[in-house]
N, C-alpha and C. Protein backbone atom coordinates (compact mmCIF):
# COMPACT_ATOMS: atom_id res chain seq x y z
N UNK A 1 -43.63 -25.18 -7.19
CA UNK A 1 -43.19 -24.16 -8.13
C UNK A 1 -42.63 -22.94 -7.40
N UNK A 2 -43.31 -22.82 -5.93
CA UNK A 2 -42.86 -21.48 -5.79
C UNK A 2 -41.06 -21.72 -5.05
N UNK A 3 -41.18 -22.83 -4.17
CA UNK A 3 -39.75 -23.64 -4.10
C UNK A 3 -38.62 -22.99 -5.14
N UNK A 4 -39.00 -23.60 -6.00
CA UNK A 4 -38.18 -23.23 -7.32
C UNK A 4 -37.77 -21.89 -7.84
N UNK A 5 -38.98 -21.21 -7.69
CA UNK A 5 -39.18 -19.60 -7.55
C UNK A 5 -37.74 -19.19 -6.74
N UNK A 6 -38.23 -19.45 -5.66
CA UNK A 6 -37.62 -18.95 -4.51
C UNK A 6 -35.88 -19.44 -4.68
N UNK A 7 -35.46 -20.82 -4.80
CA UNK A 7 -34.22 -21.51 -5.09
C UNK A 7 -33.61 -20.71 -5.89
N UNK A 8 -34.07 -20.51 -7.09
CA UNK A 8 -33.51 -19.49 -8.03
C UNK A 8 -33.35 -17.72 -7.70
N UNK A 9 -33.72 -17.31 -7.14
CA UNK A 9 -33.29 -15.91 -6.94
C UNK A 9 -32.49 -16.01 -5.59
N UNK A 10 -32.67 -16.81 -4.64
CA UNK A 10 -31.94 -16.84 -3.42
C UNK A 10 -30.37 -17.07 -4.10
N UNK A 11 -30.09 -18.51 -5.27
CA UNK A 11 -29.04 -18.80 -5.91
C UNK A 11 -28.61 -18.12 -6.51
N UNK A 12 -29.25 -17.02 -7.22
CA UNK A 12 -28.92 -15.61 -8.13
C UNK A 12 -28.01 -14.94 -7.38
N UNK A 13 -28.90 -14.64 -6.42
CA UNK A 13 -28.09 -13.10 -5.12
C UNK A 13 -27.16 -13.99 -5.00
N UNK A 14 -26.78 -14.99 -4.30
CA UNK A 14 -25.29 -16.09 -3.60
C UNK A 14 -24.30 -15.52 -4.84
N UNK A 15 -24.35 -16.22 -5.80
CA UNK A 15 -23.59 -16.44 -6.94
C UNK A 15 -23.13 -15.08 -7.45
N UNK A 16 -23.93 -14.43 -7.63
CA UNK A 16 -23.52 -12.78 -7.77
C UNK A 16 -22.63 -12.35 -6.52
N UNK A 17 -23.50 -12.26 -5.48
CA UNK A 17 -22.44 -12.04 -4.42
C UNK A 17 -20.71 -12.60 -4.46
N UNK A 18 -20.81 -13.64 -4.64
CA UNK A 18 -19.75 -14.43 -4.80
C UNK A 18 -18.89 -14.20 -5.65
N UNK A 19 -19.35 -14.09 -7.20
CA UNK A 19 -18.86 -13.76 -8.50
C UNK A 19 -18.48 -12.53 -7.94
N UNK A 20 -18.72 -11.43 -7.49
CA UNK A 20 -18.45 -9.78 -7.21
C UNK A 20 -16.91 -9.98 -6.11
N UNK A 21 -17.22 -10.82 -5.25
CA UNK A 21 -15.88 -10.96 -4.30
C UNK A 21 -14.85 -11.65 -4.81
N UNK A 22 -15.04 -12.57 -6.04
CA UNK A 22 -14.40 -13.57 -6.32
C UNK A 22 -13.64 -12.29 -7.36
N UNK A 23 -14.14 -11.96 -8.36
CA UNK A 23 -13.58 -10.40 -9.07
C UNK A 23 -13.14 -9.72 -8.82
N UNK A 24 -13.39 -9.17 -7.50
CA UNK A 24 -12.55 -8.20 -6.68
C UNK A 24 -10.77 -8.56 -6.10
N UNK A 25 -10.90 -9.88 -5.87
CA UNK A 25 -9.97 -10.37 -5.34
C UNK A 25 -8.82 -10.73 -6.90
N UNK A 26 -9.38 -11.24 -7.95
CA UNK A 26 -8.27 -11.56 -9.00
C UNK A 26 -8.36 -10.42 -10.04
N UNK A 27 -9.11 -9.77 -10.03
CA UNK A 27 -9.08 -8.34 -10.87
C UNK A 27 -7.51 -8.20 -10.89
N UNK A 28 -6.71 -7.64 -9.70
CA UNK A 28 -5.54 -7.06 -9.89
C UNK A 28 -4.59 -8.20 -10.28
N UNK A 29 -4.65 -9.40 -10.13
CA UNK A 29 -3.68 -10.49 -10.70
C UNK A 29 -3.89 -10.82 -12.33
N UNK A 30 -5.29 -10.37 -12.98
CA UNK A 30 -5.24 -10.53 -14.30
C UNK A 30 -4.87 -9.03 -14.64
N UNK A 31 -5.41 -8.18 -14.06
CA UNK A 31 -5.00 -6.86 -15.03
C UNK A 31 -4.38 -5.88 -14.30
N UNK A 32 -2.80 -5.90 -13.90
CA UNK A 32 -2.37 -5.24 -12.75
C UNK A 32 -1.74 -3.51 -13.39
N UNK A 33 -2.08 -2.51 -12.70
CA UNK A 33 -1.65 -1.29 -13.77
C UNK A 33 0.14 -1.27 -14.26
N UNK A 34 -0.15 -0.99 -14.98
CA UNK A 34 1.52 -0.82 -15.74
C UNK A 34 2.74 -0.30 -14.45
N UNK A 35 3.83 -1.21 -15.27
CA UNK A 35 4.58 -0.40 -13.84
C UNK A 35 5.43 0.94 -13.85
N UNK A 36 5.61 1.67 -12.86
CA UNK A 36 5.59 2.96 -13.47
C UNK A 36 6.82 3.28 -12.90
N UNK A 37 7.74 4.61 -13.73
CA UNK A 37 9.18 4.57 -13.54
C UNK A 37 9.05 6.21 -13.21
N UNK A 38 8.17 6.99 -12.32
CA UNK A 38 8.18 8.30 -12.13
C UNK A 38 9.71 9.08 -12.09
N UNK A 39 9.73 10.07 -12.75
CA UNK A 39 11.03 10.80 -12.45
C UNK A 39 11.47 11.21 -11.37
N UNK A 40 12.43 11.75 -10.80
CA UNK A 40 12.27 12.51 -9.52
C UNK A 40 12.29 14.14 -10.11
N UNK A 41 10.86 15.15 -9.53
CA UNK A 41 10.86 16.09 -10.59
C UNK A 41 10.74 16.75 -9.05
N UNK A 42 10.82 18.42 -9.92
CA UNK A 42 10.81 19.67 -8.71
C UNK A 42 11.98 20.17 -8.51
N UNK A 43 12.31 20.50 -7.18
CA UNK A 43 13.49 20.98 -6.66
C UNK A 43 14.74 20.26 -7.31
N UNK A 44 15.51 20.84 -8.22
CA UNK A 44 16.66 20.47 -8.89
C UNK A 44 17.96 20.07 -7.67
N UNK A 45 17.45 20.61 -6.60
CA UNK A 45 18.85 19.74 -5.73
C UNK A 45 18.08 19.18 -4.95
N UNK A 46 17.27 18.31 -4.71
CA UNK A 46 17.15 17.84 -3.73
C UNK A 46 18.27 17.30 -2.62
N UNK A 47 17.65 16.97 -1.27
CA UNK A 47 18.46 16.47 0.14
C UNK A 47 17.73 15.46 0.08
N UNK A 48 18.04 14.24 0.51
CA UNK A 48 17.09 13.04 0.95
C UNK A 48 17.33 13.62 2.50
N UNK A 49 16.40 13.49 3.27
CA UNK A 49 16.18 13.78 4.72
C UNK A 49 16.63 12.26 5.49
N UNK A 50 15.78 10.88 4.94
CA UNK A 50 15.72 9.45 5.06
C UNK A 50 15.76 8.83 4.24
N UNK A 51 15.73 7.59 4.40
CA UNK A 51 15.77 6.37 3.67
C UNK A 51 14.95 5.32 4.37
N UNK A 52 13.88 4.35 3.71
CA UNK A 52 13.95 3.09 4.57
C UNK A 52 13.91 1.89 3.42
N UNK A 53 13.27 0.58 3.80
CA UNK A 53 13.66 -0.29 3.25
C UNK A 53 12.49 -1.59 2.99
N UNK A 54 11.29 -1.44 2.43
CA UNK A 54 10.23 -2.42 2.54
C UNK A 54 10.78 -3.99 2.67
N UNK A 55 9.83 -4.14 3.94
CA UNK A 55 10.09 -5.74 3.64
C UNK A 55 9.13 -6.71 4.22
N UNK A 56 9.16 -8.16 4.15
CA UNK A 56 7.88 -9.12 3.66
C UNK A 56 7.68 -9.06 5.70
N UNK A 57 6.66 -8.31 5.61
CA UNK A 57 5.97 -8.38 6.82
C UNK A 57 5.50 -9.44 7.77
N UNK A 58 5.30 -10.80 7.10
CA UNK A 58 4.27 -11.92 7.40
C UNK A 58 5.23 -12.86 6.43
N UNK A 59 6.11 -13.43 6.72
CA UNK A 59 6.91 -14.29 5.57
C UNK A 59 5.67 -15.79 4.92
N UNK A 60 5.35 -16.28 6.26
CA UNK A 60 4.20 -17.45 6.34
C UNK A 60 3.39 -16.64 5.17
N UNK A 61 2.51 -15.62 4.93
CA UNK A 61 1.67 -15.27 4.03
C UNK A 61 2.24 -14.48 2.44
N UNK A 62 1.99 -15.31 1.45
CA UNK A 62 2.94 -15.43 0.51
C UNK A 62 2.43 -14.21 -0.15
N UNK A 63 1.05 -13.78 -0.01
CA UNK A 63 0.29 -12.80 -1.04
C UNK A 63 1.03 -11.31 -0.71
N UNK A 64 0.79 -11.12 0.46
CA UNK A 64 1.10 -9.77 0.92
C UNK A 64 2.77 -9.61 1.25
N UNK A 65 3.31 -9.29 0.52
CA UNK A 65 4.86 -8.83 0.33
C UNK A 65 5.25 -7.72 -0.23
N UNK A 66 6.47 -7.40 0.13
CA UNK A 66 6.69 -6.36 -0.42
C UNK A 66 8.55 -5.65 -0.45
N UNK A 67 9.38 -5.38 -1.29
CA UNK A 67 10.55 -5.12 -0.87
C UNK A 67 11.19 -3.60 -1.81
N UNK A 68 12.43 -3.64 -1.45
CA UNK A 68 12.28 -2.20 -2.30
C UNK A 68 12.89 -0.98 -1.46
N UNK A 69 13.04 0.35 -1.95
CA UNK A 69 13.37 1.21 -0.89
C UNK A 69 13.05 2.51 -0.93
N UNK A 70 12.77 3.35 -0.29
CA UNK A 70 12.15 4.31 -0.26
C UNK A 70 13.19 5.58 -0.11
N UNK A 71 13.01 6.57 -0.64
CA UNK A 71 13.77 7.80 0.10
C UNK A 71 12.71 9.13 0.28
N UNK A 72 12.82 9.96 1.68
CA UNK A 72 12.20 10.60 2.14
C UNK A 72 12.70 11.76 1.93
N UNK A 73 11.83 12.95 1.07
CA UNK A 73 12.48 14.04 1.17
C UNK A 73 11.56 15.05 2.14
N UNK A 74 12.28 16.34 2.57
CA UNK A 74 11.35 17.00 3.32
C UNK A 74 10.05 17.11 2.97
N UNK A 75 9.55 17.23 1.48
CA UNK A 75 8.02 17.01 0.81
C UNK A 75 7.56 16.22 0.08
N UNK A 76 8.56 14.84 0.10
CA UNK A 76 8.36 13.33 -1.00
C UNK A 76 8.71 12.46 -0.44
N UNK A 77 7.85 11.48 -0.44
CA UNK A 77 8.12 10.50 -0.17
C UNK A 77 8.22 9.51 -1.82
N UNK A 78 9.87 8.72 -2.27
CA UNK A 78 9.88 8.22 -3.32
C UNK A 78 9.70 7.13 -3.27
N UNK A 79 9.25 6.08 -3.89
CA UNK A 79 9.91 4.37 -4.13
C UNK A 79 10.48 4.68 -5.07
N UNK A 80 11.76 3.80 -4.92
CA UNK A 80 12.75 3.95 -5.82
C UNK A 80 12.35 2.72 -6.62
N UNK A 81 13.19 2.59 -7.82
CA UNK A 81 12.85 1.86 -9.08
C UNK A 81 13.02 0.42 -8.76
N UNK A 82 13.47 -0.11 -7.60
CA UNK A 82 13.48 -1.63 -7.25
C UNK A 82 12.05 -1.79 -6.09
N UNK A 83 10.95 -0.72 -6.18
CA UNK A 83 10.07 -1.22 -5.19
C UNK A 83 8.95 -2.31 -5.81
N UNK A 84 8.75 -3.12 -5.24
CA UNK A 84 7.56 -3.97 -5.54
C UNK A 84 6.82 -4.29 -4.43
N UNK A 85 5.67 -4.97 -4.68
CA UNK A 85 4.59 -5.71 -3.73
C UNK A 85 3.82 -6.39 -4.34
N UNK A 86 3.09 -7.29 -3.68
CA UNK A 86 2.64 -8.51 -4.47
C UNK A 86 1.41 -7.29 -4.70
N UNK A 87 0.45 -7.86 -5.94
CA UNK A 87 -0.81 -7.24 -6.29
C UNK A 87 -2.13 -7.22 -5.27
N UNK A 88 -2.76 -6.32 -5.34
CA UNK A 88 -4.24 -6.39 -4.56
C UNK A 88 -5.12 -5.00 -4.81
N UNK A 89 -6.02 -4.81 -3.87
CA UNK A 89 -7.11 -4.14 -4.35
C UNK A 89 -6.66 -2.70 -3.40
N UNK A 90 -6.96 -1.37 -3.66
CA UNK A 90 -6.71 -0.38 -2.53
C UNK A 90 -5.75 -0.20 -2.07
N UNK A 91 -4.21 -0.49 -2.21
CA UNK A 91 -3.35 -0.28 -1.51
C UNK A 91 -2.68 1.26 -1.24
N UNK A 92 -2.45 1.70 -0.40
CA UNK A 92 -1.97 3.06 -0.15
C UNK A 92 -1.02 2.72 0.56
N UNK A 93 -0.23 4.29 0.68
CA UNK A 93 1.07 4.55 1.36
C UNK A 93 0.57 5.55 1.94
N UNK A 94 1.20 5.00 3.32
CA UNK A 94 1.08 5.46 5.13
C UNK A 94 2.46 5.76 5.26
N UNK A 95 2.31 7.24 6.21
CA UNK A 95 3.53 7.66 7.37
C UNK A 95 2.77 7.15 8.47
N UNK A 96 3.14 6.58 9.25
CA UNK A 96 2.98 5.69 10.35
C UNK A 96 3.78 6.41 11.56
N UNK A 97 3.46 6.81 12.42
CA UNK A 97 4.46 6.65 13.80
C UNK A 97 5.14 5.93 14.43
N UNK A 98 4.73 4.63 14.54
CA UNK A 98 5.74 3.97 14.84
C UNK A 98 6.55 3.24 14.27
N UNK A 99 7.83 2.92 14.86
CA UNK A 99 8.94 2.61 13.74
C UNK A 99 8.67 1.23 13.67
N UNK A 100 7.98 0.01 14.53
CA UNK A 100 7.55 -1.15 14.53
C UNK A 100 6.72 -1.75 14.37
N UNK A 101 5.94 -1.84 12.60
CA UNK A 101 5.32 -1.98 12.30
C UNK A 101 4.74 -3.89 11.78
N UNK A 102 4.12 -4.59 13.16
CA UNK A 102 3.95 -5.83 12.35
C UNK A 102 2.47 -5.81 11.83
N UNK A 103 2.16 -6.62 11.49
CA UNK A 103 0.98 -7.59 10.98
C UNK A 103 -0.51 -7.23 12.08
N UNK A 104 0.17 -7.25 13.35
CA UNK A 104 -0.53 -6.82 14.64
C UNK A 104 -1.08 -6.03 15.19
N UNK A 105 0.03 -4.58 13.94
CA UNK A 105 -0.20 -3.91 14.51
C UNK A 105 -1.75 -2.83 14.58
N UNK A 106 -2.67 -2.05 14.57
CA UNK A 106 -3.57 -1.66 14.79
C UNK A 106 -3.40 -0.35 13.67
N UNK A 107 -2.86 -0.34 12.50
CA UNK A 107 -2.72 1.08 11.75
C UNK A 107 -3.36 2.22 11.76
N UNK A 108 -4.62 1.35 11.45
CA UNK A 108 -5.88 2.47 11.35
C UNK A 108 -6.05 2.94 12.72
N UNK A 109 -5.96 2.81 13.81
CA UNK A 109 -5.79 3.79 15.28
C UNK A 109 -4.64 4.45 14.86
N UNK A 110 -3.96 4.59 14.27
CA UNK A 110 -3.27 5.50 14.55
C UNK A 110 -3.09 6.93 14.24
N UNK A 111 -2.01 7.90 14.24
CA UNK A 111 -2.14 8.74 14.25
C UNK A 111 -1.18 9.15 12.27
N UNK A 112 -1.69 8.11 11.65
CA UNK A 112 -1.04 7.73 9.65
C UNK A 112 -1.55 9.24 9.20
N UNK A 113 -0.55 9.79 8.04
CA UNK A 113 -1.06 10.29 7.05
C UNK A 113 -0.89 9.67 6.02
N UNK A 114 -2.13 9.47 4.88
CA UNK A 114 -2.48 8.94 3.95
C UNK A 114 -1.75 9.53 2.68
N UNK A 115 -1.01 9.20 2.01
CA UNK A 115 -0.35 9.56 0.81
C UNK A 115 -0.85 9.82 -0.43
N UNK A 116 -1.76 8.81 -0.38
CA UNK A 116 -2.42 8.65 -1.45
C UNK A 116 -2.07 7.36 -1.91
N UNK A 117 -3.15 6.50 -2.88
CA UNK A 117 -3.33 5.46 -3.49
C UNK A 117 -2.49 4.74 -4.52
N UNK A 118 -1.73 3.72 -3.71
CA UNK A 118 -0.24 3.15 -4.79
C UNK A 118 -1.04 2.97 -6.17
N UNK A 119 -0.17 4.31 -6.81
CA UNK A 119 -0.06 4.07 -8.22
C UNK A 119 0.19 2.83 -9.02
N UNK A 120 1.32 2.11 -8.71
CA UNK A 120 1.63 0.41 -9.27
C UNK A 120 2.18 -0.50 -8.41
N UNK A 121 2.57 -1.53 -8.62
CA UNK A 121 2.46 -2.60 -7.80
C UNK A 121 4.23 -2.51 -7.74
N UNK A 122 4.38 -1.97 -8.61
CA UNK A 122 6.55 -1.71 -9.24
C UNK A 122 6.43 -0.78 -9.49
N UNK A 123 8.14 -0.35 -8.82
CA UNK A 123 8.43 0.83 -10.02
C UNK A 123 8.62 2.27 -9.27
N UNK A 124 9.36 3.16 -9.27
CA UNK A 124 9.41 3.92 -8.70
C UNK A 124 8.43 5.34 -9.12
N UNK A 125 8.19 5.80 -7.86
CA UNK A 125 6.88 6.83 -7.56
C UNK A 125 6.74 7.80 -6.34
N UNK A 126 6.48 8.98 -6.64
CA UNK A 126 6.61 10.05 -6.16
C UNK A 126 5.25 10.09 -4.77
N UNK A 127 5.00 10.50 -3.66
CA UNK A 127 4.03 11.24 -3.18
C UNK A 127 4.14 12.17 -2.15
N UNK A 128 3.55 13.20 -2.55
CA UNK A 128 3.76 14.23 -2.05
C UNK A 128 3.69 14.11 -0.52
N UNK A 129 4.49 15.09 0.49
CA UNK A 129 4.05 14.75 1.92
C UNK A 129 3.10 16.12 2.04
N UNK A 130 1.85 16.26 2.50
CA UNK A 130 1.12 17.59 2.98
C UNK A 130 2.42 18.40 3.90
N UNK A 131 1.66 19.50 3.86
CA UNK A 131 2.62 20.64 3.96
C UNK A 131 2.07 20.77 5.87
N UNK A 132 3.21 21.12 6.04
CA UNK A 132 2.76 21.22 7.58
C UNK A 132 3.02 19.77 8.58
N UNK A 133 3.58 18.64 7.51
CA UNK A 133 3.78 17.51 7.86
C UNK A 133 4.95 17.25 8.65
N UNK A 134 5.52 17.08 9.71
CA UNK A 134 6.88 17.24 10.61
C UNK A 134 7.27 15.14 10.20
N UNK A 135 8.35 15.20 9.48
CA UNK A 135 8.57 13.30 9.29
C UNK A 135 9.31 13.21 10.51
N UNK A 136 10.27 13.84 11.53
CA UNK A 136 10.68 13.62 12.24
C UNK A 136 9.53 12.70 13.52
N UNK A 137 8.04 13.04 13.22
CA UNK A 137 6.91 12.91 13.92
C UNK A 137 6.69 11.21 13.91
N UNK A 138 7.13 10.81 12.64
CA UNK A 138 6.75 9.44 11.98
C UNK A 138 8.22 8.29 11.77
N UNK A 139 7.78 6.99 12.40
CA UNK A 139 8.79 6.02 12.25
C UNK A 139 8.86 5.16 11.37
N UNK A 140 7.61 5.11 10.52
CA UNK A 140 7.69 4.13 9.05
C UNK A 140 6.76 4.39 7.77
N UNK A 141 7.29 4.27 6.93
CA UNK A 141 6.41 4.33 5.64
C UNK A 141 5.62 3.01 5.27
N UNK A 142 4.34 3.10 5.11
CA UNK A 142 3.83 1.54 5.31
C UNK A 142 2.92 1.60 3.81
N UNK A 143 3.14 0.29 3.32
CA UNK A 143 2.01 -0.14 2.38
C UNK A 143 0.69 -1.00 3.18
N UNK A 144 -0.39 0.08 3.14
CA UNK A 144 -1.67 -0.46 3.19
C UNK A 144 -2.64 -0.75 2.67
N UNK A 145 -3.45 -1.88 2.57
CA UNK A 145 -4.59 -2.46 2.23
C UNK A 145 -5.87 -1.88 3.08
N UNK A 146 -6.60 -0.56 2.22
CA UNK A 146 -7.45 0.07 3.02
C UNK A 146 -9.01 -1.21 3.28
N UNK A 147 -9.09 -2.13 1.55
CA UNK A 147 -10.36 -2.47 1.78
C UNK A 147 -10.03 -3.74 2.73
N UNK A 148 -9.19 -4.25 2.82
CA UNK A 148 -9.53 -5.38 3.87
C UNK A 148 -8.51 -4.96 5.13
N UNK A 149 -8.13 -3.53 5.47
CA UNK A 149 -7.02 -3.62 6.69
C UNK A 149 -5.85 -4.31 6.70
N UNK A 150 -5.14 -4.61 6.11
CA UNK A 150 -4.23 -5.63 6.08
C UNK A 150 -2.55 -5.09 5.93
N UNK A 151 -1.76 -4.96 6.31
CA UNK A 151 -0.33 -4.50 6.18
C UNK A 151 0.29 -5.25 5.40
N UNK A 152 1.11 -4.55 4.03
CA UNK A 152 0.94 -4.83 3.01
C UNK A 152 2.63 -5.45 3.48
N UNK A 153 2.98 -4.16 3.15
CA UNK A 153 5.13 -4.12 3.58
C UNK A 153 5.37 -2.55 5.16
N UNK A 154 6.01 -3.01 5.51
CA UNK A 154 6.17 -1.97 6.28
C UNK A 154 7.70 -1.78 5.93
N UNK A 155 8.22 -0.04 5.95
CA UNK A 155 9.39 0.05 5.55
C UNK A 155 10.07 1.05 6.77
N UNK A 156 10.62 0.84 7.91
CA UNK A 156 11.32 1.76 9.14
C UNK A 156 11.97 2.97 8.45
N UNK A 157 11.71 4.01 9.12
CA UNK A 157 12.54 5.73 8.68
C UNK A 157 13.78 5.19 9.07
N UNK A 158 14.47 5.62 8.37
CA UNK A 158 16.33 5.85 8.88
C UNK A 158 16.43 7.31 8.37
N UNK A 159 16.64 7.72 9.69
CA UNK A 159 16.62 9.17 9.23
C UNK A 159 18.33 9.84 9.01
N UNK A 160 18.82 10.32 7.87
CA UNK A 160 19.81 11.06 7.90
C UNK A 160 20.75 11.77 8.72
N UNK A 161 22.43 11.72 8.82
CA UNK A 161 22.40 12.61 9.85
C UNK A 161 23.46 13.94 9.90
């Protein structure tokens, strides 16, 4: 009896455990947030400073993709209205330093500022750059996967001239 005892709560915790990772992982493929078409608001003239260009980082890995294009202003970083990436959990947008960003590369050592947390998976969207931020400093805008580390799209600065 106590066998049994024991079988059953050991099988409880597994299955929960499991059920919790297994949720985590298709959460964003059943219920992904709306896709969002942000304006470009603020400074009535803007300059784009850059431009870059997301693209499928890891072609072999079908989940993590991403294409689309970005424009950099001295205090925004935009996706424009053709950006996408496949769905997942945590993804943020990184200024990155270097302009060669693979699969390999080591992100989190680096010297990234964090943008803040991709609003949608599509769709064009605003984030602010902190003030005091030099982009000349930084060679790519990157989509990252904070909870599992993973490089989502990496997109190279082309800077204006």
């Amino acid at each position: 009896m106590q066998r049994l005892i024991i079988g059953f709560a050991v099988g409880g915790v597994l299955g929960t455990g499991f059920g919790f990772a297994v949720g985590i992982l298709v959460f964003p493929y059943l219920f992904p947030p709306p896709e969002v078409n942000e304006p470009l608001v603020g400074k009535t003239e803007r300059e784009a400073v850059a431009h870059a260009t997301f693209i499928h980082a890891n072609p072999a890995d079908p989940i993590h993709y991403g294409r689309g294009r970005a424009t950099l202003y001295d205090d925004l970083v935009r996706l424009e209205p053709d950006f996408e990436v496949g769905p997942g959990p945590k993804f943020h947008v990184y200024l990155v330093p270097l302009a060669d960003v693979t699969p390999d590369t080591e992100v989190e050592r680096t010297m990234f500022v964090d943008l803040g947390r991709l609003k949608s998976f599509a769709g064009s969207q605003n984030y602010p750059i902190p003030q005091g931020t030099d982009l000349a400093d930084f060679g790519s805008v990157v989509i990252w996967c904070e909870q599992f580390n993973v490089l989502i799209s990496p997109a190279a600065i082309s800077f204006a001239e």
